[in-house]
Protein backbone atom coordinates (compact mmCIF):
# COMPACT_ATOMS: atom_id res chain seq x y z
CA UNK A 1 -234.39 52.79 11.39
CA UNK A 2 -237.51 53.96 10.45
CA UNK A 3 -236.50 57.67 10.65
CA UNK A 4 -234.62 57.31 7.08
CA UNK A 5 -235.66 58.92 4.04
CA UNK A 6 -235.13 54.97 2.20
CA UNK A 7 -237.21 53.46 4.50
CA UNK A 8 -241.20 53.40 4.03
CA UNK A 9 -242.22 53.46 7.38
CA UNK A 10 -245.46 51.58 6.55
CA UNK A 11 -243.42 48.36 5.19
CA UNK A 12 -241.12 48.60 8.38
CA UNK A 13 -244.60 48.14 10.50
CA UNK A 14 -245.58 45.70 8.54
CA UNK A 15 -242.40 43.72 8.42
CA UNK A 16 -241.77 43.68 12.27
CA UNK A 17 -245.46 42.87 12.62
CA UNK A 18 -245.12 39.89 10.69
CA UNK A 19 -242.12 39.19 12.39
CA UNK A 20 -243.97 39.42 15.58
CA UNK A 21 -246.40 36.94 14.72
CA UNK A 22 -243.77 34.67 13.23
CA UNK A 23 -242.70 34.26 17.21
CA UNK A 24 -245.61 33.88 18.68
CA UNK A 25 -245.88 30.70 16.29
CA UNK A 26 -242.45 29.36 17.14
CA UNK A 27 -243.45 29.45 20.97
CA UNK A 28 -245.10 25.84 20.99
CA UNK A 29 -242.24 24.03 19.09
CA UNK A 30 -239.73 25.19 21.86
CA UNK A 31 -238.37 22.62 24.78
CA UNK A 32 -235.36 24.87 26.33
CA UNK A 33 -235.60 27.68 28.41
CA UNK A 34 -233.02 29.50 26.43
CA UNK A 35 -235.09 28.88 23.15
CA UNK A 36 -237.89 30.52 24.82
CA UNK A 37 -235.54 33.63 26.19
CA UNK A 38 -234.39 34.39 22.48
CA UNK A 39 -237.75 34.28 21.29
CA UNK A 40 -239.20 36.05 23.64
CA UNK A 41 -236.55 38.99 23.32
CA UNK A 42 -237.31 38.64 19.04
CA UNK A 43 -240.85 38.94 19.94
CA UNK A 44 -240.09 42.26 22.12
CA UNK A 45 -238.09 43.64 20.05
CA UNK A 46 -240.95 43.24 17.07
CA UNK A 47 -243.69 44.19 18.96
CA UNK A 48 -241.94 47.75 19.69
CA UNK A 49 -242.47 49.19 16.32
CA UNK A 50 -246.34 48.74 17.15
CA UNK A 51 -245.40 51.40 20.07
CA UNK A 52 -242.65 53.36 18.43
CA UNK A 53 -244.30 53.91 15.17
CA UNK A 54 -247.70 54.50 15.78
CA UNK A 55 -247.33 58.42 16.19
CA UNK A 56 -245.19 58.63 13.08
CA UNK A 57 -247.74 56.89 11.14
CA UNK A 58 -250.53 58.81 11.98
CA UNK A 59 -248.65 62.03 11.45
CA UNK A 60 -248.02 60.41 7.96
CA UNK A 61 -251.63 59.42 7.76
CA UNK A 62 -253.55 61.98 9.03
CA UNK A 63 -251.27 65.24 9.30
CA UNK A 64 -250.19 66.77 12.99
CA UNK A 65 -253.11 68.95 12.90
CA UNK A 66 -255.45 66.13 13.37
CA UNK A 67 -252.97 64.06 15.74
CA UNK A 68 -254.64 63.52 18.82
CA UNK A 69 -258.17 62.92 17.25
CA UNK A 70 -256.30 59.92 15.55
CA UNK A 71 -254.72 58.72 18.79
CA UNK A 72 -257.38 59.02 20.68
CA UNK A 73 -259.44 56.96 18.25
CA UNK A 74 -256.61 54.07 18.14
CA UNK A 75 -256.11 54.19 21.75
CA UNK A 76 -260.51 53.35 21.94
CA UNK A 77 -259.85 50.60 19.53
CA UNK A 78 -257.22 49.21 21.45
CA UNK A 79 -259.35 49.61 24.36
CA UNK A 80 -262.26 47.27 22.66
CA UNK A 81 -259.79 44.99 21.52
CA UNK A 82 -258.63 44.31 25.24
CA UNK A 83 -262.06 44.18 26.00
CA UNK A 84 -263.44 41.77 23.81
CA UNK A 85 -260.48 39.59 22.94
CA UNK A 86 -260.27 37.94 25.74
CA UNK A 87 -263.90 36.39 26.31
CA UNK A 88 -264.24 35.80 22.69
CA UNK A 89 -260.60 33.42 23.05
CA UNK A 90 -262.26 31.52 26.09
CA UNK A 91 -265.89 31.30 23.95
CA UNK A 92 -263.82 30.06 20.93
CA UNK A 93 -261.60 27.73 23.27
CA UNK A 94 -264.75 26.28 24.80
CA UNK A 95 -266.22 25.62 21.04
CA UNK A 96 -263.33 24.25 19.58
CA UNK A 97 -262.18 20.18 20.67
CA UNK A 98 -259.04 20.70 18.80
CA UNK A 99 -257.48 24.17 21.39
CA UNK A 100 -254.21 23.78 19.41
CA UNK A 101 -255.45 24.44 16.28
CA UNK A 102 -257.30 27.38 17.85
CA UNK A 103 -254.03 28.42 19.37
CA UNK A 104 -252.05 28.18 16.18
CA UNK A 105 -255.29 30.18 14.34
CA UNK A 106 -255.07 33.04 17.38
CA UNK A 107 -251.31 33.07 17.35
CA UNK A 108 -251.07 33.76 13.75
CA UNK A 109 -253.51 36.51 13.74
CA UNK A 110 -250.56 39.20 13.70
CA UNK A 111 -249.11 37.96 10.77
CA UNK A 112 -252.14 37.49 9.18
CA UNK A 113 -253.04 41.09 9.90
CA UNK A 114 -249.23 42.25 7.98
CA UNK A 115 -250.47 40.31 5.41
CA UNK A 116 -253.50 41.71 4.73
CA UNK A 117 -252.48 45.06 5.05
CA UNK A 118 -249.73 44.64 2.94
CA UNK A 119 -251.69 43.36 0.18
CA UNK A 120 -253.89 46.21 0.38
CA UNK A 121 -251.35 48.60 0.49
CA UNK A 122 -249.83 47.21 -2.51
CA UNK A 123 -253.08 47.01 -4.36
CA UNK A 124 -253.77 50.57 -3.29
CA UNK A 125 -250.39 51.72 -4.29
CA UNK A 126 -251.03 50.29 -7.98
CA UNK A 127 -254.37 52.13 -8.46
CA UNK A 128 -252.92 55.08 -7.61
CA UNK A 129 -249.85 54.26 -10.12
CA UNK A 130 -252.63 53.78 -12.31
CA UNK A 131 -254.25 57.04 -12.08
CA UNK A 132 -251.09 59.03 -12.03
CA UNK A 133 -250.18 57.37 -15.55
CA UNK A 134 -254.24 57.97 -16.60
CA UNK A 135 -253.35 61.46 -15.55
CA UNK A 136 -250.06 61.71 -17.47
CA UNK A 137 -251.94 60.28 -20.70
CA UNK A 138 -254.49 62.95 -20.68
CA UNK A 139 -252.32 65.68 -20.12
CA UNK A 140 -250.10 64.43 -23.08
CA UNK A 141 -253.11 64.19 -24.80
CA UNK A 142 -254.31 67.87 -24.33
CA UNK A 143 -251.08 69.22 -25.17
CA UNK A 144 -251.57 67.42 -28.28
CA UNK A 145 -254.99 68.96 -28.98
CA UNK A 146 -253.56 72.47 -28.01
CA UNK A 147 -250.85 72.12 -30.90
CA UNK A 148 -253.46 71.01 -33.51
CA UNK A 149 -255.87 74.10 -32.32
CA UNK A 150 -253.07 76.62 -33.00
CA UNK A 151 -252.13 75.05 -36.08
């Protein structure tokens, strides 16, 4: 999906991330078994973009050249992330009375994440609109002087 020239391959991430956490949140409202199949499978099938599109994003990102620095740095973040995570949940769920809330909090973190990103990637996207028209103005602009100079 990702692979076509129409698709921003950022969005998709973000999307299916979203998506992901969007699952994890439905978990506690299910009572069947066969609920908790389907989203299970919905969650597994979101989650692999995280997998399948890392490399392409980097690549985007970063350039080949500089590939496996920026893998190698992602996989060490993922490493602190599986290191740390965990005691900081059980430190948070022995602070917290209310666990669900803290459960609903943690379980939304993925979508939160999308969110965030998107948001900046939007804002991001807009200043650089902006300079490219802030470019386009002062070219215009310098033609203009160039035609009064010869005249």
């Amino acid at each position: 999906m990702s692979d076509r020239p129409s698709v921003d391959t950022l969005a998709f991430y973000n999307l299916m991330t979203c998506l992901a956490g969007l699952a994890t949140l439905v978990v506690p409202l299910v009572t069947s078994f066969a609920a908790l199949a389907a989203i299970s499978a919905a969650f597994g099938l979101f989650v692999s973009a995280n997998y399948v599109l890392t490399t392409v994003i980097l690549v985007e990102l970063v350039g080949v050249d500089r590939l496996t620095d920026a893998v190698g740095i992602v996989s060490f973040a993922q490493g602190i992330a599986n290191l740390v995570g965990p005691p900081l949940a059980g430190t948070m769920h022995c602070m917290v009375s209310d666990s669900q809330r803290l459960i609903i909090v943690i379980q939304s973190s993925p979508m939160q994440s999308s969110l965030i990103f998107q948001t900046t990637q939007s804002i991001r996207n807009t200043r650089n609109n902006d300079i490219q028209m802030q470019y386009k103005i002062v070219k215009i602009l310098l033609k203009i002087r160039e035609t009064k100079n010869r005249s």
